[in-house]
PDB file of N, CA and C in Angstrom:
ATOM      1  N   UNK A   1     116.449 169.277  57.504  1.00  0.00           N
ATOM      2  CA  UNK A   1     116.711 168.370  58.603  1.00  0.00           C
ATOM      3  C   UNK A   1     118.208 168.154  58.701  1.00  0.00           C
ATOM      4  N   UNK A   2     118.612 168.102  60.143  1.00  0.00           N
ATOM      5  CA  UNK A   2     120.280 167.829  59.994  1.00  0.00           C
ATOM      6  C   UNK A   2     120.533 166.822  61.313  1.00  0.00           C
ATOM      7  N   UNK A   3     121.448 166.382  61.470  1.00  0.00           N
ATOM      8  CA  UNK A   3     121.596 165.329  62.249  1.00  0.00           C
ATOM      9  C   UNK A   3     123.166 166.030  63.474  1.00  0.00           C
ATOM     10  N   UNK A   4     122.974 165.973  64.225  1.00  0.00           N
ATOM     11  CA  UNK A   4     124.390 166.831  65.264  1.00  0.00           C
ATOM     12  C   UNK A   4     125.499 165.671  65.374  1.00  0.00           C
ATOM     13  N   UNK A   5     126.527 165.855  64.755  1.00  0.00           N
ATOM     14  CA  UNK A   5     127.896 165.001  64.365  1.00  0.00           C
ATOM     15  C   UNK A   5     128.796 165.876  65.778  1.00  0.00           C
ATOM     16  N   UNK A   6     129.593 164.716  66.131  1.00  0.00           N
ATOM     17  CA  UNK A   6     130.912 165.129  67.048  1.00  0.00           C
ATOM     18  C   UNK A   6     131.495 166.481  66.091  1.00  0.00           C
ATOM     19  N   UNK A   7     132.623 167.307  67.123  1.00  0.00           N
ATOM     20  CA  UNK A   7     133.327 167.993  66.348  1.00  0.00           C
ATOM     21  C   UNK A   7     132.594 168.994  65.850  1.00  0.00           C
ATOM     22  N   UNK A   8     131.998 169.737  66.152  1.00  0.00           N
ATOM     23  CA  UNK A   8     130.531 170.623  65.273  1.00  0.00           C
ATOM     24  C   UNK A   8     130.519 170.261  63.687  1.00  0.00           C
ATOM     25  N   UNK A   9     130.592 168.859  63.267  1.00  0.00           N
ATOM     26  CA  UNK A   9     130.047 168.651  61.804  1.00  0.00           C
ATOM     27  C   UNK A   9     128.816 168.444  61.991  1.00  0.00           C
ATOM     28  N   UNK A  10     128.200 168.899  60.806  1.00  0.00           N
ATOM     29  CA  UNK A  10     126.541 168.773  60.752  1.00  0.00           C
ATOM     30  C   UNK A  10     125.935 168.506  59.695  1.00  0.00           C
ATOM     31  N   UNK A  11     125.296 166.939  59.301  1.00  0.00           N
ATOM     32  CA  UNK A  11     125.181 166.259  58.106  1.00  0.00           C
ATOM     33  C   UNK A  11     123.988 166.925  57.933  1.00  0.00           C
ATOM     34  N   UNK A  12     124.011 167.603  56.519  1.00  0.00           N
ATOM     35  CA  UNK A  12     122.418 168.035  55.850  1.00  0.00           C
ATOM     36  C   UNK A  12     122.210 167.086  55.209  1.00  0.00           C
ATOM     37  N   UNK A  13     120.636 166.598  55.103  1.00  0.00           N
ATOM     38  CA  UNK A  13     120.044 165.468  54.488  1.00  0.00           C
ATOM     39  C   UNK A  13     119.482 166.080  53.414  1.00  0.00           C
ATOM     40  N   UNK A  14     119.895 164.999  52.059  1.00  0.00           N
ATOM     41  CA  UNK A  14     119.084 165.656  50.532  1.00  0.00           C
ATOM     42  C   UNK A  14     117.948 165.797  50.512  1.00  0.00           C
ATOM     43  N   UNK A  15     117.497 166.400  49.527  1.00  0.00           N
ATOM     44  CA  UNK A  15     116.222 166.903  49.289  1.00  0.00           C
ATOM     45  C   UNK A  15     115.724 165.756  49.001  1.00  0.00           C
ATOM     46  N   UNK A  16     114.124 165.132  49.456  1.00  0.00           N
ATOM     47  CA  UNK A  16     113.637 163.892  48.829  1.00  0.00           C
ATOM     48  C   UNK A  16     113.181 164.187  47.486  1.00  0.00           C
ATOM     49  N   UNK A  17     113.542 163.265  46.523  1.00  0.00           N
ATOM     50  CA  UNK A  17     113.167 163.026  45.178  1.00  0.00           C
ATOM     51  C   UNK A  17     112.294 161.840  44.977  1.00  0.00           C
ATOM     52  N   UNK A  18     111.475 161.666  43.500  1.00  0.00           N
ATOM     53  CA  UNK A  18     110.964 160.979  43.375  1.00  0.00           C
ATOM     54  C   UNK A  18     111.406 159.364  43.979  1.00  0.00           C
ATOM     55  N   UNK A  19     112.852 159.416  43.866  1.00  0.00           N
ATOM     56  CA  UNK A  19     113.013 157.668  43.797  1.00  0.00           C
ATOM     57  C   UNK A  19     113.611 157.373  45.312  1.00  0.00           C
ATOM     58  N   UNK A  20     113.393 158.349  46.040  1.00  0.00           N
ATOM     59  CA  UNK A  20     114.000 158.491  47.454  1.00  0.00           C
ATOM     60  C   UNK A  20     112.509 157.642  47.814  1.00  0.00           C
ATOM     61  N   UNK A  21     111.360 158.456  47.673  1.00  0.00           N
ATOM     62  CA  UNK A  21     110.040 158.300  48.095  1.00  0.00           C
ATOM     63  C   UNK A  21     109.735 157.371  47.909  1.00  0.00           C
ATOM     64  N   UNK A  22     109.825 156.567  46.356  1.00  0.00           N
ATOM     65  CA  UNK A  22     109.396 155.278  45.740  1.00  0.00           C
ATOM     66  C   UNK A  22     110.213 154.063  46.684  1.00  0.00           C
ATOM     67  N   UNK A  23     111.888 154.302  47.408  1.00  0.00           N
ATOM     68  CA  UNK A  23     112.197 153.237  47.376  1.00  0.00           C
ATOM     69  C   UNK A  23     111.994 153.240  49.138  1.00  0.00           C
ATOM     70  N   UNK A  24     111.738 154.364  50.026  1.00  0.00           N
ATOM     71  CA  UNK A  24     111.265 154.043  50.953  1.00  0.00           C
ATOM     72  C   UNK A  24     109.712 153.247  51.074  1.00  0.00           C
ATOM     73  N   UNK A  25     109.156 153.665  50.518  1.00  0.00           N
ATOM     74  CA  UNK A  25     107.855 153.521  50.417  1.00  0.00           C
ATOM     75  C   UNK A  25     107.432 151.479  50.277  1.00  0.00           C
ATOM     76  N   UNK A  26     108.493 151.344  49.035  1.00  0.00           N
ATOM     77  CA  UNK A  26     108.493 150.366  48.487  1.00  0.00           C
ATOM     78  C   UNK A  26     108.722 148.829  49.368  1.00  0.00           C
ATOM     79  N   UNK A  27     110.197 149.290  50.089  1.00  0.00           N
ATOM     80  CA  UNK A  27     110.697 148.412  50.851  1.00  0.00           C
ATOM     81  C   UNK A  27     110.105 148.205  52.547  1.00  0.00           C
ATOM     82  N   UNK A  28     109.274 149.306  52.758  1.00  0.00           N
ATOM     83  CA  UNK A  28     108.210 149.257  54.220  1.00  0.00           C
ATOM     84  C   UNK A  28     107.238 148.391  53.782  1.00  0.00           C
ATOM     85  N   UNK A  29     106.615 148.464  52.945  1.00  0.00           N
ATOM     86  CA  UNK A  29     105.493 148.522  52.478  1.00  0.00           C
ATOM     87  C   UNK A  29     103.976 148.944  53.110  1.00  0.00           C
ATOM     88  N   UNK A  30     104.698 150.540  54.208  1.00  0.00           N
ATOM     89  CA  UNK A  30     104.007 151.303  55.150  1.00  0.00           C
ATOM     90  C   UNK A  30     102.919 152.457  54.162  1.00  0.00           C
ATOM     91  N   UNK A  31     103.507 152.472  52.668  1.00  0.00           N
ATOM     92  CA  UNK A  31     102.780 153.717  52.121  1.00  0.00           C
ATOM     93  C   UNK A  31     103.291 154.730  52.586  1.00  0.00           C
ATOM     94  N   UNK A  32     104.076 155.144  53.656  1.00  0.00           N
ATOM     95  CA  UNK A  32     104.512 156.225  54.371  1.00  0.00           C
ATOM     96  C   UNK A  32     105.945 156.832  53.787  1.00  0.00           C
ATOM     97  N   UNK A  33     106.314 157.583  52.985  1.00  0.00           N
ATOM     98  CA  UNK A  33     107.732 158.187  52.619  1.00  0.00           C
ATOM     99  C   UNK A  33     108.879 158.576  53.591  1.00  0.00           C
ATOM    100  N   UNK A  34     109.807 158.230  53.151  1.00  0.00           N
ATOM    101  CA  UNK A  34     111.272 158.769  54.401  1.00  0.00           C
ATOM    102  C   UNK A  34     112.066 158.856  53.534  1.00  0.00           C
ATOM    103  N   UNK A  35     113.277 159.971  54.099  1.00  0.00           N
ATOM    104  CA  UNK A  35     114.551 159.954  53.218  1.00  0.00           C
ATOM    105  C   UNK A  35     115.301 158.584  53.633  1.00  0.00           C
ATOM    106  N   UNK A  36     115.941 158.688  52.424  1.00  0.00           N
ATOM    107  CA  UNK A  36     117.161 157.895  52.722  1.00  0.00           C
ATOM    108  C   UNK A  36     118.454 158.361  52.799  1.00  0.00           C
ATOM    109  N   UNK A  37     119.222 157.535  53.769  1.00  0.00           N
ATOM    110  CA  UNK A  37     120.180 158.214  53.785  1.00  0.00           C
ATOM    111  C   UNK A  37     121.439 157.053  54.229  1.00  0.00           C
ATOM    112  N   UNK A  38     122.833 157.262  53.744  1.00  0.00           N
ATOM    113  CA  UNK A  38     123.611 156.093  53.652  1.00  0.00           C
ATOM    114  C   UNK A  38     124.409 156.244  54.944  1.00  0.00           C
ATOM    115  N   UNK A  39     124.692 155.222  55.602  1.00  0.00           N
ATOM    116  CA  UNK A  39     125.481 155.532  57.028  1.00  0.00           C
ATOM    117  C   UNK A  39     126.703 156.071  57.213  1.00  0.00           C
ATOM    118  N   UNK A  40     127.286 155.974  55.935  1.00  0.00           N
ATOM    119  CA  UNK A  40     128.407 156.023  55.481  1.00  0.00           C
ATOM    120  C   UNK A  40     128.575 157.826  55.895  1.00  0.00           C
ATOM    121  N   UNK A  41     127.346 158.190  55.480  1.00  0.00           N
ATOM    122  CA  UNK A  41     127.430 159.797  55.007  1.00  0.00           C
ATOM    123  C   UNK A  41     127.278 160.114  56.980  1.00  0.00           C
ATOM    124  N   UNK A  42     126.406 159.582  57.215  1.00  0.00           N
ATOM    125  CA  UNK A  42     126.458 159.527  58.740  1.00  0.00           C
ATOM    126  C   UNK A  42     127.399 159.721  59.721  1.00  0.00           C
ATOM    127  N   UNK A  43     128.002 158.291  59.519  1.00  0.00           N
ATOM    128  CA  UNK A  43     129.294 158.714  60.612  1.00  0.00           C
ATOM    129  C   UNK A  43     130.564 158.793  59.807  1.00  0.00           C
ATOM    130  N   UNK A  44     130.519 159.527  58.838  1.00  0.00           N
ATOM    131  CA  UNK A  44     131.473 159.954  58.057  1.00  0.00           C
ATOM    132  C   UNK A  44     133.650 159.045  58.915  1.00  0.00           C
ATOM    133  N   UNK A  45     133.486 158.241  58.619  1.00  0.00           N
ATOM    134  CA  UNK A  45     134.496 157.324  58.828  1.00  0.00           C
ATOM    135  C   UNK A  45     134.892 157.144  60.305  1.00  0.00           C
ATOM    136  N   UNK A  46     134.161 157.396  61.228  1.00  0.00           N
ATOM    137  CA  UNK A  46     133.881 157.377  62.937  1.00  0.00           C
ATOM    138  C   UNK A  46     133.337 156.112  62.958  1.00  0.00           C
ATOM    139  N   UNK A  47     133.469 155.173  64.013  1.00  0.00           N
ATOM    140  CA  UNK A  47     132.222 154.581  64.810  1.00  0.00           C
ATOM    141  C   UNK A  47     131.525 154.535  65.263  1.00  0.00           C
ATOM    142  N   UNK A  48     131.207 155.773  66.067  1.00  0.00           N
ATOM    143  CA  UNK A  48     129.945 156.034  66.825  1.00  0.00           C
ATOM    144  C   UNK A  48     129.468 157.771  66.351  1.00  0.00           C
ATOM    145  N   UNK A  49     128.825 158.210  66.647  1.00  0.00           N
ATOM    146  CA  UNK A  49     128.282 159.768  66.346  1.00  0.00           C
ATOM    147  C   UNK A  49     126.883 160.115  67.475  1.00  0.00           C
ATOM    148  N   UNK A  50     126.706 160.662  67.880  1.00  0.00           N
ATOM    149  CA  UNK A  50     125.797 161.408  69.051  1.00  0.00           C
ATOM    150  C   UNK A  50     124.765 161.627  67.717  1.00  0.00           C
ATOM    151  N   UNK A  51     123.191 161.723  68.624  1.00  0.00           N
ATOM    152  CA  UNK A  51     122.569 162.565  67.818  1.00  0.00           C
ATOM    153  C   UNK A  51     121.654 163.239  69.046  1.00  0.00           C
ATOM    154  N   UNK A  52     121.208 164.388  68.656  1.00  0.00           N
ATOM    155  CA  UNK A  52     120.503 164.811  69.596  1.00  0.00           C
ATOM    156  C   UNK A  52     119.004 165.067  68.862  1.00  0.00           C
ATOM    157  N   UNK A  53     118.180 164.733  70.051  1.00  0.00           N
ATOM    158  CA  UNK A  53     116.868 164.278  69.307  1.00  0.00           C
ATOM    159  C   UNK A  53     115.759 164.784  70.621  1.00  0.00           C
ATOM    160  N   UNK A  54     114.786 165.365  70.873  1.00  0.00           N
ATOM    161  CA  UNK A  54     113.623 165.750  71.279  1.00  0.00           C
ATOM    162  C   UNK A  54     114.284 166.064  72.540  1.00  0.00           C
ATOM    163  N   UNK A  55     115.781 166.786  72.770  1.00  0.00           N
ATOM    164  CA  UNK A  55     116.067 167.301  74.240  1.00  0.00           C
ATOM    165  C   UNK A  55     116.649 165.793  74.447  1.00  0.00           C
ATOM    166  N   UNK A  56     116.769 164.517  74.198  1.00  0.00           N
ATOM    167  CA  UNK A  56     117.511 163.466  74.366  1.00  0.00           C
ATOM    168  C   UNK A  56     118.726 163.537  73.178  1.00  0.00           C
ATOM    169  N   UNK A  57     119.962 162.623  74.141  1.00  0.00           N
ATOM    170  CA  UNK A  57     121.184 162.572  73.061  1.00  0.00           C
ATOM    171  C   UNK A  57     121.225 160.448  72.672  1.00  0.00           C
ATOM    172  N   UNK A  58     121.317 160.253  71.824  1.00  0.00           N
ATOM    173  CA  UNK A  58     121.417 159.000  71.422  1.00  0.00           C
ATOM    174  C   UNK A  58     122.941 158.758  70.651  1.00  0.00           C
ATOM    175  N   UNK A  59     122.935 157.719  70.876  1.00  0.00           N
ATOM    176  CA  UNK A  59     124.216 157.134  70.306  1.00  0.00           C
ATOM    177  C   UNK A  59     124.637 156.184  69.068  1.00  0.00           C
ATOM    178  N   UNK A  60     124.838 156.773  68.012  1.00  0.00           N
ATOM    179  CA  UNK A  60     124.455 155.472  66.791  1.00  0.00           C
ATOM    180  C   UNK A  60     126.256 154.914  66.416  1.00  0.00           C
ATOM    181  N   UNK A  61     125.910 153.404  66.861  1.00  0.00           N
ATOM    182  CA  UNK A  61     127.246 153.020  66.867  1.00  0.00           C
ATOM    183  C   UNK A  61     127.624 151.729  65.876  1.00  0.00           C
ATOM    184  N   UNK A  62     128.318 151.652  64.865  1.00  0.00           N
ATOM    185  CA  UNK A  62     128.723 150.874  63.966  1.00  0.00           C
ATOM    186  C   UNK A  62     129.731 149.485  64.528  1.00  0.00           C
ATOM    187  N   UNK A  63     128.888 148.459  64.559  1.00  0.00           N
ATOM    188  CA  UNK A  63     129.681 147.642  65.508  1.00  0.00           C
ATOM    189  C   UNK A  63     131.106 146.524  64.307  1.00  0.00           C
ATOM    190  N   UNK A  64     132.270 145.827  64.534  1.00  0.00           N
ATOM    191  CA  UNK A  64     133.024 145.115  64.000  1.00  0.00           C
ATOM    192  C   UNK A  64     132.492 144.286  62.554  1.00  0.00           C
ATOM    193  N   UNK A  65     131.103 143.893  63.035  1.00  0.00           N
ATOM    194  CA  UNK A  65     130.055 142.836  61.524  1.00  0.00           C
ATOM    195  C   UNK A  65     129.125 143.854  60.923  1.00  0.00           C
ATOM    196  N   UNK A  66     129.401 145.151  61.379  1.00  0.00           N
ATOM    197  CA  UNK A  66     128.690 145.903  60.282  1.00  0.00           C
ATOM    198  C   UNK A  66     127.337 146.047  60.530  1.00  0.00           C
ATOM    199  N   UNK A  67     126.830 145.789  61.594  1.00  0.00           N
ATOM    200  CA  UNK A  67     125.723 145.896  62.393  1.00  0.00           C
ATOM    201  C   UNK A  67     125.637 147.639  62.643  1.00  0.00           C
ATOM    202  N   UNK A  68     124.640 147.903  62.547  1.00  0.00           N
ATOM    203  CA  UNK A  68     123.792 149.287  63.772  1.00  0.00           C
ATOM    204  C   UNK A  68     123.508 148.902  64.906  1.00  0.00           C
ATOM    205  N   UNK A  69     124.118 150.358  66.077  1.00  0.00           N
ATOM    206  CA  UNK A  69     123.178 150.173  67.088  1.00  0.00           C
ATOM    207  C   UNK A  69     123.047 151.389  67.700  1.00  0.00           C
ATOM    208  N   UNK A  70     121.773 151.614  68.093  1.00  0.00           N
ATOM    209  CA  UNK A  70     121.520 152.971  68.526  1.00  0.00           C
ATOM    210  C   UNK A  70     120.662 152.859  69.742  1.00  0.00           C
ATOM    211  N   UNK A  71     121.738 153.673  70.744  1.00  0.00           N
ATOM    212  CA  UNK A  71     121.382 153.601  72.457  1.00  0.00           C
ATOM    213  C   UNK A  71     121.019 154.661  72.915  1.00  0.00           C
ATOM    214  N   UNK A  72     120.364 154.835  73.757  1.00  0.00           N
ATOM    215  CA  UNK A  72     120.027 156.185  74.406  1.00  0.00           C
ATOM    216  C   UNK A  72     121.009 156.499  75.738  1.00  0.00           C
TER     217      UNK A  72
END
């Protein structure tokens, strides 16, 4: 899985491991597994980053208080 970064960078997401699984799992409390992944690694020192997703482009934008927000 990779995520489409400005600039043709292109974040590969780690392999899920046991404690990836345990701590998604844990903190939903959906039973359902997801990676995790740190925002940091995301918008690698940017504010905003495009992603492109099912033929749609979205916008994930890091606001002044450290908030997420992601627009279509």
């Amino acid at each position: 899985m990779s995520i489409a970064l400005p600039a043709s960078h292109t974040l590969s997401l780690p392999a899920r491991t046991p404690a990836h699984t345990q701590a998604a799992s844990g903190s939903h409390g959906t039973g359902s597994s997801a990676a995790s992944v740190n925002s940091t690694e995301i918008l690698r020192g940017q504010k905003a980053v495009e992603i492109n997703h099912n033929g749609s482009t979205y916008r994930l934008q890091a606001t002044r208080l450290g908030k997420l927000i992601l627009t279509k």
